[in-house]
Protein backbone atom coordinates (compact mmCIF):
# COMPACT_ATOMS: atom_id res chain seq x y z
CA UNK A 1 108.47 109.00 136.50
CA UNK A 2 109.65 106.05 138.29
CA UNK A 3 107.61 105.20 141.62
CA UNK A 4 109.19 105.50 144.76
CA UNK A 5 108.74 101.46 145.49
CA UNK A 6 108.42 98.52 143.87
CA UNK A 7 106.24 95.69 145.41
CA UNK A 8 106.91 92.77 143.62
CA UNK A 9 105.07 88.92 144.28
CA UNK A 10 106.16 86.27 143.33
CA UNK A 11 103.45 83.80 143.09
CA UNK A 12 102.95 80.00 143.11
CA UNK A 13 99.61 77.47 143.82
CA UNK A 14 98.84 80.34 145.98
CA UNK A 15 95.03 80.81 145.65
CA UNK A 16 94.45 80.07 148.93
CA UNK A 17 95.64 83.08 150.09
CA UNK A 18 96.88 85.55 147.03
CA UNK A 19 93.84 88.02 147.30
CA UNK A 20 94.33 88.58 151.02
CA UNK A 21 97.94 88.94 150.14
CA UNK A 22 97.34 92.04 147.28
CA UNK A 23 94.21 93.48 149.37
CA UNK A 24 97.50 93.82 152.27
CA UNK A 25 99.20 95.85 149.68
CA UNK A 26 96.56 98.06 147.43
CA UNK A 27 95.41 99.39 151.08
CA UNK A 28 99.15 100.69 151.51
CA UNK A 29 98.54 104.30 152.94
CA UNK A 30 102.16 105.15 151.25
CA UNK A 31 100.51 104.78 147.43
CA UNK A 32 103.60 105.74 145.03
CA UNK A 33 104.24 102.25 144.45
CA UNK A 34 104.14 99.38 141.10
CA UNK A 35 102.93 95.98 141.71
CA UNK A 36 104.03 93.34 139.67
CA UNK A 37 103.02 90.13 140.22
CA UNK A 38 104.89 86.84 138.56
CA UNK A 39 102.49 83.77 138.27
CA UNK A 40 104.78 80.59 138.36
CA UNK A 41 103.05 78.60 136.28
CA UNK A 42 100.46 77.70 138.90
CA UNK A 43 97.83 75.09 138.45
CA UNK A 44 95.46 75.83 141.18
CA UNK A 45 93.47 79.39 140.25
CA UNK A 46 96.31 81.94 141.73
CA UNK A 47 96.30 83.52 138.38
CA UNK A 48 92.46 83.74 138.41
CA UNK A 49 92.63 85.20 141.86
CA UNK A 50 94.88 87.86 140.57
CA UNK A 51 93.00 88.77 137.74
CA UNK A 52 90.66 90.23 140.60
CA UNK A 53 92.78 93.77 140.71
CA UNK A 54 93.31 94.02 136.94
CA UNK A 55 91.69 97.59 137.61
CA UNK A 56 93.91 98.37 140.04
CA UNK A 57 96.76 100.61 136.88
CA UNK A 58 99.50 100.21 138.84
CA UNK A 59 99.49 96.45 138.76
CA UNK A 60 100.97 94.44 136.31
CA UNK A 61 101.01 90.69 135.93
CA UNK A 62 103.18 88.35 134.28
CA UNK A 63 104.00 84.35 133.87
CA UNK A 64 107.13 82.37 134.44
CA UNK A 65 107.73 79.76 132.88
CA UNK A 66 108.12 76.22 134.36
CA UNK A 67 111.41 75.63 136.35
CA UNK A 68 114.17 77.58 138.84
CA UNK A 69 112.23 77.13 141.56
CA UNK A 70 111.35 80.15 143.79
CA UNK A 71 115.10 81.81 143.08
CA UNK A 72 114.03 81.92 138.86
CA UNK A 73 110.45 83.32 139.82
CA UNK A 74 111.61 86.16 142.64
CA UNK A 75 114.71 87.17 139.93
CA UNK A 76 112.60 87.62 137.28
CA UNK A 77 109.69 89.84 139.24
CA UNK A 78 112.22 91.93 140.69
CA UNK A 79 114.49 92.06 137.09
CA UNK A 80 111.03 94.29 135.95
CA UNK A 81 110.81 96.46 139.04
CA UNK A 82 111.90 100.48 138.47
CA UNK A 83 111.56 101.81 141.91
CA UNK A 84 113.95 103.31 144.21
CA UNK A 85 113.24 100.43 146.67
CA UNK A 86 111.69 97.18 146.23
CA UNK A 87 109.87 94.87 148.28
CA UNK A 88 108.72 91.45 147.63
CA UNK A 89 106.02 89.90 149.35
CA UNK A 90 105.17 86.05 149.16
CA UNK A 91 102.21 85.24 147.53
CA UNK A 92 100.86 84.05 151.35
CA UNK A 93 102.08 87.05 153.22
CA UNK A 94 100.74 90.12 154.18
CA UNK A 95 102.45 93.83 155.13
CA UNK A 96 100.11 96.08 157.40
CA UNK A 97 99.09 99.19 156.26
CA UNK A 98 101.40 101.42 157.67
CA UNK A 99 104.39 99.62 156.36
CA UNK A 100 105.25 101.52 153.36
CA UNK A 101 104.81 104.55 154.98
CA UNK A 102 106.84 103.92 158.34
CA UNK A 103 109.71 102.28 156.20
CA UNK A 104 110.32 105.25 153.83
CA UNK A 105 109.76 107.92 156.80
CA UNK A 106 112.47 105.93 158.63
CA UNK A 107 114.61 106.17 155.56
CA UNK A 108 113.84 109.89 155.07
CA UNK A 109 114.38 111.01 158.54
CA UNK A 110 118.47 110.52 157.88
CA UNK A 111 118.23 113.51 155.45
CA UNK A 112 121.74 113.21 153.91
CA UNK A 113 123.02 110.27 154.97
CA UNK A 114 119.81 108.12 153.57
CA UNK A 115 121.76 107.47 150.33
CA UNK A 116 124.11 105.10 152.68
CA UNK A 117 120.85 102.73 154.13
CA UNK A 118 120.41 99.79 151.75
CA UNK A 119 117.93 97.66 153.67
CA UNK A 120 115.50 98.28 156.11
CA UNK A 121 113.53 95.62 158.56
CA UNK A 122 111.30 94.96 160.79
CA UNK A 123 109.44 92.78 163.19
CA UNK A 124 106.81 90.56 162.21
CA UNK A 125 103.86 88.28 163.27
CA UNK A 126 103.95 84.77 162.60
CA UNK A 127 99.99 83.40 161.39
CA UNK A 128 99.01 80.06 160.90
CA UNK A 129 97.30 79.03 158.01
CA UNK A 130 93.92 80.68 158.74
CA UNK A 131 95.54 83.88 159.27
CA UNK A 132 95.46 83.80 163.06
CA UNK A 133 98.71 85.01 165.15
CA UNK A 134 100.15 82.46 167.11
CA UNK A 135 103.68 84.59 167.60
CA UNK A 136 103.53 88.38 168.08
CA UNK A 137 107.16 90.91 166.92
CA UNK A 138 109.33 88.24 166.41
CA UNK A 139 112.88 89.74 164.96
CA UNK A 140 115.69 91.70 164.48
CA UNK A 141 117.56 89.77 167.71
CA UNK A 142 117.69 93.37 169.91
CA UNK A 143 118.90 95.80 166.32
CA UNK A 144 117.36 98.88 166.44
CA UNK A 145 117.59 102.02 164.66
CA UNK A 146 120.89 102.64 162.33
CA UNK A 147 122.98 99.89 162.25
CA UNK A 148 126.56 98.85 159.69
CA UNK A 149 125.46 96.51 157.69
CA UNK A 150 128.08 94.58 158.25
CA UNK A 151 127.66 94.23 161.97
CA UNK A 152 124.35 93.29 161.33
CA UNK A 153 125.32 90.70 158.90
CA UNK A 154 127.68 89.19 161.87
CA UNK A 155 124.58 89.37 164.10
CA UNK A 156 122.72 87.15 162.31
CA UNK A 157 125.40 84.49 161.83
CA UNK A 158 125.95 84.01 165.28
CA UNK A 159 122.08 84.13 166.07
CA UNK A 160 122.17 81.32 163.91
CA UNK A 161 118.88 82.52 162.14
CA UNK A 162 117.90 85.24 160.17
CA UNK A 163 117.02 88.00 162.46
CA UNK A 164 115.47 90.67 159.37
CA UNK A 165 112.77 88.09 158.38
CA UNK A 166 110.99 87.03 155.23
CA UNK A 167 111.41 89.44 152.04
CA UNK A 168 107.64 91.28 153.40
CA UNK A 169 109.88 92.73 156.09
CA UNK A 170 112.64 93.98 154.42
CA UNK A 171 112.67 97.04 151.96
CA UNK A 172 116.03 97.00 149.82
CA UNK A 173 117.38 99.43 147.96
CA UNK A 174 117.12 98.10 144.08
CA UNK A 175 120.22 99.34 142.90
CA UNK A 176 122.17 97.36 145.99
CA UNK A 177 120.46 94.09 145.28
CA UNK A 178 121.00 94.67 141.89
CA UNK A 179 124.62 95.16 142.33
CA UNK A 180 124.51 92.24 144.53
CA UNK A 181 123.49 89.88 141.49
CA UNK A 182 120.09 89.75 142.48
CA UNK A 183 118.31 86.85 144.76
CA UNK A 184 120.82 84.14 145.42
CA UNK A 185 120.10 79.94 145.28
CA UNK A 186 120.33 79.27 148.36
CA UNK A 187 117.58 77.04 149.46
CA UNK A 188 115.96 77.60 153.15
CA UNK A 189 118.83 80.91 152.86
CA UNK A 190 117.62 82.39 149.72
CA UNK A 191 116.22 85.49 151.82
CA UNK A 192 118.90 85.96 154.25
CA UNK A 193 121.32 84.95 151.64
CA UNK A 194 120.04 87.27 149.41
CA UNK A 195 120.47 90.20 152.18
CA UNK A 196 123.89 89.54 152.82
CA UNK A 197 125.87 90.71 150.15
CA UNK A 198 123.27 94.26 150.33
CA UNK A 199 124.36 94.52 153.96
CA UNK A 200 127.87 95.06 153.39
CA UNK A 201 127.27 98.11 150.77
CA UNK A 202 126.21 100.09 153.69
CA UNK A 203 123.55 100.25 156.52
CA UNK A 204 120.82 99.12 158.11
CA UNK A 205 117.52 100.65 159.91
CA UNK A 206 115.74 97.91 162.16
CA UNK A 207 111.90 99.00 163.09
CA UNK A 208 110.75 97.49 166.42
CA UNK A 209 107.51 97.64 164.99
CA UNK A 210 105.65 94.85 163.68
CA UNK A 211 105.06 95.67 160.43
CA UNK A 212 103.87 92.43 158.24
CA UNK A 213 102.71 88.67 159.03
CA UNK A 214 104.62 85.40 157.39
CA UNK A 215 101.98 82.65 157.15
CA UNK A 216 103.37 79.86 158.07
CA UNK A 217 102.15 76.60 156.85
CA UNK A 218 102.45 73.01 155.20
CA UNK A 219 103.71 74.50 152.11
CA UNK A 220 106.38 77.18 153.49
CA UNK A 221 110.07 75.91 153.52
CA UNK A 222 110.01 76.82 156.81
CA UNK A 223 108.59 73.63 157.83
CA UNK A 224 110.79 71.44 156.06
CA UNK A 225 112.88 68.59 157.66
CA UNK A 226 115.55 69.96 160.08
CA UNK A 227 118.38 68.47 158.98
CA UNK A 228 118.00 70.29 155.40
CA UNK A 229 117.48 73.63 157.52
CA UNK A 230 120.59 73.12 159.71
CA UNK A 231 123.19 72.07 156.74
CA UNK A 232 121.69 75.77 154.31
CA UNK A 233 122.48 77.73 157.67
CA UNK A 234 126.06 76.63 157.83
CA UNK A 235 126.57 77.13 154.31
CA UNK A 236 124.75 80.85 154.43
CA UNK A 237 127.11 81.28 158.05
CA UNK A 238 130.28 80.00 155.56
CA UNK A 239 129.32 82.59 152.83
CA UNK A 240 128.66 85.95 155.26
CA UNK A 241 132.01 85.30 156.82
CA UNK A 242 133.21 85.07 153.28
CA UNK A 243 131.96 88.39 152.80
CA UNK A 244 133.62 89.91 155.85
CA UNK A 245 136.55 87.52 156.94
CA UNK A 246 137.81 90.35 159.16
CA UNK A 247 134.89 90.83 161.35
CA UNK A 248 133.07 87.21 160.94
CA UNK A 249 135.34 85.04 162.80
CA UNK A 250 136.07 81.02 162.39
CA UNK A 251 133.68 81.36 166.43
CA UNK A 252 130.97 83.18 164.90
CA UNK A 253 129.86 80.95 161.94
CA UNK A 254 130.72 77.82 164.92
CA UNK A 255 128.58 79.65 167.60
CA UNK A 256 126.05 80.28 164.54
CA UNK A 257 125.67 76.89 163.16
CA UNK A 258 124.89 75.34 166.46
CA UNK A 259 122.52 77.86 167.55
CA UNK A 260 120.91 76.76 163.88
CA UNK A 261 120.83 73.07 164.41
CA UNK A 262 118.80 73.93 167.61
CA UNK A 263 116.45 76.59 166.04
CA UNK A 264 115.86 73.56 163.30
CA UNK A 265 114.80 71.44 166.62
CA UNK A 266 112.30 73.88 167.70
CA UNK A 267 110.58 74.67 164.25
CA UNK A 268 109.94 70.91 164.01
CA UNK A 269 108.70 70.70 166.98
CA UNK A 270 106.40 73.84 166.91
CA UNK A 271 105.17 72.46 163.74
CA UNK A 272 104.13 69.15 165.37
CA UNK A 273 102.08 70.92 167.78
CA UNK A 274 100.22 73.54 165.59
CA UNK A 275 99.62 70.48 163.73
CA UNK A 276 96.39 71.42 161.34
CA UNK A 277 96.45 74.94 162.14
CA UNK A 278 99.10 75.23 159.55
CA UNK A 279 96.51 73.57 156.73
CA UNK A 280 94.43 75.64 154.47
């Protein structure tokens, strides 16, 4: 039989930090789960480091080839998941124990009407490169509980950010990404982006809880000039609304892109600070 979840990593020059990564998800207390794990042609020992849980049978472990970027190597783990729900986890993140578990329970709790929830989130940590928190249940922008997908989706544009967090926070259902045509090229947006077009099949469940930590550091896109970060949100703001262009309005993605440009301002600046702490 198919497990219930499939927790898929997709994995590049991540040796730093790969094994604290899958020890985050083998100690799952939910356990029906796969774990497939898509080297990216890495150069650095992340395969190696991987090869530490061969024993673990329900891991399996493949190679992409050079090229595509991130978008190629997250498409092709997830094209081998067979869950119900997936959940992909960067090769630097971690998801707490509980996660699994408090996900699926909140899914499960709507008896009938869980068939309509296609993505559920939560808060996270943010951890600098050594793994210590330096921002504690950031998220979600005041969701909670059930929520249309689609108002959620308008949410986020004009928060001009992406209030359900890195993939470790999110559970999808597979068959509504799937249906969705899988992770979408959209640079800084390929997360968010990616959610978007799952949102609008149906709802939401945001978990106040903080469920997982998102490492940031000199390698995460997150840190990337500003500019780049500002121009991807107007372009993910200019998709949503045309996803919904009766509830997204011409205000929304104008309110959204200029909250952006300013969230851009502050990541930069955060990043200048925390200088070294975001070094391996």
């Amino acid at each position: 039989m198919s497990p219930r979840v499939s927790v898929v990593v997709p994995t590049y020059n991540n040796a730093d930090f790969v094994a604290e990564t899958l020890r985050s998800i083998v100690a799952q207390t939910f356990t029906d789960f796969e774990l497939i794990v898509a080297d990216h042609s890495s150069t650095d020992g992340t395969w190696e480091a991987v090869e530490q849980f061969a024993a673990d049978s329900r891991l399996r472990m493949v190679r992409t080839p050079t090229g595509g970027g991130a978008p190629a190597n997250w498409n092709r783990v997830t094209r081998l998941a067979q869950g119900e729900f997936v959940k992909l986890v960067c090769g630097d993140d971690l998801i707490y124990p509980d996660m699994l578990e408090r996900q699926l329970a909140a899914v499960d709790a709507l008896g009938a009407r869980s068939q309509d929830v296609v993505l559920v989130a939560s808060r996270r940590d943010l951890v600098d490169a050594r793994g210590d928190v330096f921002v504690r249940a950031r998220g979600l922008g005041g969701l909670s509980g059930v929520v249309d997908g689609r108002m959620a989706l308008r949410a986020t544009v004009r928060s001009g950010g992406n209030l359900f967090g890195e993939p470790a926070c999110v559970l999808m259902r597979r068959s509504a990404l799937e249906a969705a045509g899988g992770w979408q090229d959209l640079g800084y947006y390929l997360d968010a982006g990616s959610y978007a077009p799952v949102l609008v099949q149906g709802d939401m469940i945001a978990l106040p809880e903080s469920l997982a930590s998102f490492r940031v550091s000199a390698q995460q896109w997150s840190v990337r000039l500003m500019r780049e970060q500002a121009d991807a949100a107007a372009a993910f703001h200019s998709s949503a609304r045309d996803l919904v262009p009766d509830l997204i309005s011409p205000g929304d993605v104008k309110l959204g892109n200029a909250r952006a440009r300013l969230l851009a301002l502050q990541r930069r600046l955060a990043y200048t600070v925390l200088g070294r702490r975001m070094r391996p």
